[in-house]
Protein backbone atom coordinates (compact mmCIF):
# COMPACT_ATOMS: atom_id res chain seq x y z
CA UNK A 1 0.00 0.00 0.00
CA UNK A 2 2.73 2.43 -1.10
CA UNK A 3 2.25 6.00 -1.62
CA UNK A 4 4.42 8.30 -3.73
CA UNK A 5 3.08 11.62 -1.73
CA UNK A 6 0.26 12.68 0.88
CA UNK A 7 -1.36 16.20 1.31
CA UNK A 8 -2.16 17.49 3.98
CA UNK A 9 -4.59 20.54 4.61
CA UNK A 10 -4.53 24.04 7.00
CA UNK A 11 -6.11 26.92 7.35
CA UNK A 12 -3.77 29.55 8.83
CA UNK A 13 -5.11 30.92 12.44
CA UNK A 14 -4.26 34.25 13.52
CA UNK A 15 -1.90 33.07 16.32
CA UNK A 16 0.40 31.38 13.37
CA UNK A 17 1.26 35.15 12.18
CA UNK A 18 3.39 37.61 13.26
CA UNK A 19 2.64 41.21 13.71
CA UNK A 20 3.15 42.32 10.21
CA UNK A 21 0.04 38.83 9.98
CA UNK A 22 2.18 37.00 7.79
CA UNK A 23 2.63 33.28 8.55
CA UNK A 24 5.96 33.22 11.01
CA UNK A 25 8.37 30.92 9.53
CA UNK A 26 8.75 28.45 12.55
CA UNK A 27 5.45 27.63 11.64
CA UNK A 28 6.14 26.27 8.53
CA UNK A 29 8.82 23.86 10.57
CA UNK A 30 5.67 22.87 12.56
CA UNK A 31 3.70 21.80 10.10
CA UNK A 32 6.16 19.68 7.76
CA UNK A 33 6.64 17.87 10.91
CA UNK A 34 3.12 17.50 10.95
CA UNK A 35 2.98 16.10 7.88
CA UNK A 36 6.08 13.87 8.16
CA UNK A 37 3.97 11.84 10.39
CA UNK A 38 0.71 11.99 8.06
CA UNK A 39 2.79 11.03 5.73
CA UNK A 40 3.78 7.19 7.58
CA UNK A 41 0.17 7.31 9.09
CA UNK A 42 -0.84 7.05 5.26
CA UNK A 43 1.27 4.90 4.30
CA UNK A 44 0.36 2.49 7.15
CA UNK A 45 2.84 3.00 9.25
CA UNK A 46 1.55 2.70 13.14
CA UNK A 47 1.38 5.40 15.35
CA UNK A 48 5.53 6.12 16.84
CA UNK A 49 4.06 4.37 20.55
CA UNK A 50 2.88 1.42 19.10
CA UNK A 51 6.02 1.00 17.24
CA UNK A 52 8.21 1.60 20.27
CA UNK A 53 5.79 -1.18 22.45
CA UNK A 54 6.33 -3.99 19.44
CA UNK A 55 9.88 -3.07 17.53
CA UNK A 56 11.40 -0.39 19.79
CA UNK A 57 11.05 2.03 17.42
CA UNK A 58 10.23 5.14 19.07
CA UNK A 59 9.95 7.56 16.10
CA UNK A 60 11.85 9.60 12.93
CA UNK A 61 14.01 11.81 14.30
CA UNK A 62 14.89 15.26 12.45
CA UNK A 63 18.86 15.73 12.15
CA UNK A 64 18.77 18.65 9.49
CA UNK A 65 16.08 20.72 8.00
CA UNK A 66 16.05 23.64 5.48
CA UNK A 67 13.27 25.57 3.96
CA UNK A 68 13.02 28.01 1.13
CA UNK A 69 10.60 30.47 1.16
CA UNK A 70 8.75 31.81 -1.57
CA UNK A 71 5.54 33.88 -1.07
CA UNK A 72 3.71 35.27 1.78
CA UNK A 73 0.58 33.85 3.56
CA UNK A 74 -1.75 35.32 6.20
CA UNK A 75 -4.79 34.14 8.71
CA UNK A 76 -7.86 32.87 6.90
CA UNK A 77 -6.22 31.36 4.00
CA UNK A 78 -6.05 27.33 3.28
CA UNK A 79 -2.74 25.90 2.35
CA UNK A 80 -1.76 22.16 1.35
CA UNK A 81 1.87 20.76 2.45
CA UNK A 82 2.47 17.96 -0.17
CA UNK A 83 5.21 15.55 1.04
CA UNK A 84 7.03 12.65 -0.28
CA UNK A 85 10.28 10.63 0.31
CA UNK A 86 13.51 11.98 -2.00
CA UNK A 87 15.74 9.63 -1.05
CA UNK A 88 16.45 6.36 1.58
CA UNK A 89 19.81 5.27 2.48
CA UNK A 90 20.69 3.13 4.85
CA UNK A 91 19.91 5.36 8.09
CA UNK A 92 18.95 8.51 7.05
CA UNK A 93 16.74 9.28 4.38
CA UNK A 94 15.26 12.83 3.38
CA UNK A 95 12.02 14.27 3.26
CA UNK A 96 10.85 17.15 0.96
CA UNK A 97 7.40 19.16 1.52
CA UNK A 98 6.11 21.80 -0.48
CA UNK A 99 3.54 24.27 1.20
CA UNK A 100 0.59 25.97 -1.29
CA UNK A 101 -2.08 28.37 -1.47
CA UNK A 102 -3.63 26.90 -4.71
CA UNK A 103 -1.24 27.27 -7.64
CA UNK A 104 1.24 29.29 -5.42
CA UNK A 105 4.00 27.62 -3.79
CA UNK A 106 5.00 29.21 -0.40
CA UNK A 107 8.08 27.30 0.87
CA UNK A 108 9.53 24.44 0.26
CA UNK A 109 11.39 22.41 2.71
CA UNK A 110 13.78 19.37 3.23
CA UNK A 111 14.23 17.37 6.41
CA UNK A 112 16.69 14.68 6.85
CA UNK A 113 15.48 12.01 9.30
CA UNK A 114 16.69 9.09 10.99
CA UNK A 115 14.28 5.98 12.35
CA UNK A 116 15.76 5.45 16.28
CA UNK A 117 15.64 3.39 19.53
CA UNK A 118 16.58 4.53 22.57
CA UNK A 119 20.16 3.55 22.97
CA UNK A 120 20.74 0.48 25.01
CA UNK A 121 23.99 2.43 26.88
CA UNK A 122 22.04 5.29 28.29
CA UNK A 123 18.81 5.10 27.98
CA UNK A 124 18.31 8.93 27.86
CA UNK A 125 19.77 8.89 24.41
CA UNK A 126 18.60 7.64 21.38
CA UNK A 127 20.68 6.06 18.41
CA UNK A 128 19.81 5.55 15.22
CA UNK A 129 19.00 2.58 13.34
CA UNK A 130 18.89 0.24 9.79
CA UNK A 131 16.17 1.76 7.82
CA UNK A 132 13.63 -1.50 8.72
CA UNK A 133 12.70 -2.77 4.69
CA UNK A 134 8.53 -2.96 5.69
CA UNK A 135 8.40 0.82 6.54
CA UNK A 136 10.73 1.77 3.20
CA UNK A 137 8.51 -0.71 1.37
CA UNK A 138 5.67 0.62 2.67
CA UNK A 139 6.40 4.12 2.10
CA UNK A 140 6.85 3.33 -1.86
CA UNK A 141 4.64 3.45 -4.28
């Protein structure tokens, strides 16, 4: 049950502008993460607790993100984030999402993400892990 992309929808509150009520740019950070996780959900992928309970798995980890941004947005308006999988390699693999207002792109962004366990050492930390084959599988259309 592979899928190449997933959209997700907002509509842009008040409280996600700043006081010239354009869209603050952490926001945008907010909601690719957002939609990192719609993304797996779509794709079949359980929910990051259930994983940890049966694999140990305790979620995808950001280690870099960039974002580009292109044209304003404000409160009231609906925007899609459209986000798909560029590229897996063996423990990392990198995200891209691409925010619109209709035809208009907004920003564009780029996580790179690791799948992790909390590290059997110091259980505090977390390490990173083999990219398991049924969640790359499953996250391809």
């Amino acid at each position: 049950m592979g899928v190449s992309s997933h959209v997700i929808r907002f509509r842009i509150a008040y409280s996600d502008c700043d006081p010239a009520q354009i869209v603050f740019f952490a926001n945008y950070f907010k909601w690719f993460d957002t939609a990192s996780r719609e993304f797996f959900t779509a794709c079949g992928v359980p929910s990051w607790h259930q994983t940890e309970r049966e694999r140990g798995i305790i979620g995808a980890p950001l280690v870099n993100a960039q974002a580009n941004f292109l044209a304003p947005a404000t409160y009231g308006e609906d925007i899609e984030i459209e986000t798909s999988v560029d590229s897996w390699g063996n423990t990392s693999f990198v995200m891209r999402h691409v925010a619109r207002r209709g035809d208009i792109t907004l920003a564009e962004g780029r996580e790179v993400r690791v799948f992790a366990v909390r590290d059997p050492d110091d259980p505090k930390r977390i390490k990173a892990i083999q990219i398991p084959e049924d969640i790359k599988s499953a996250c391809m259309a």
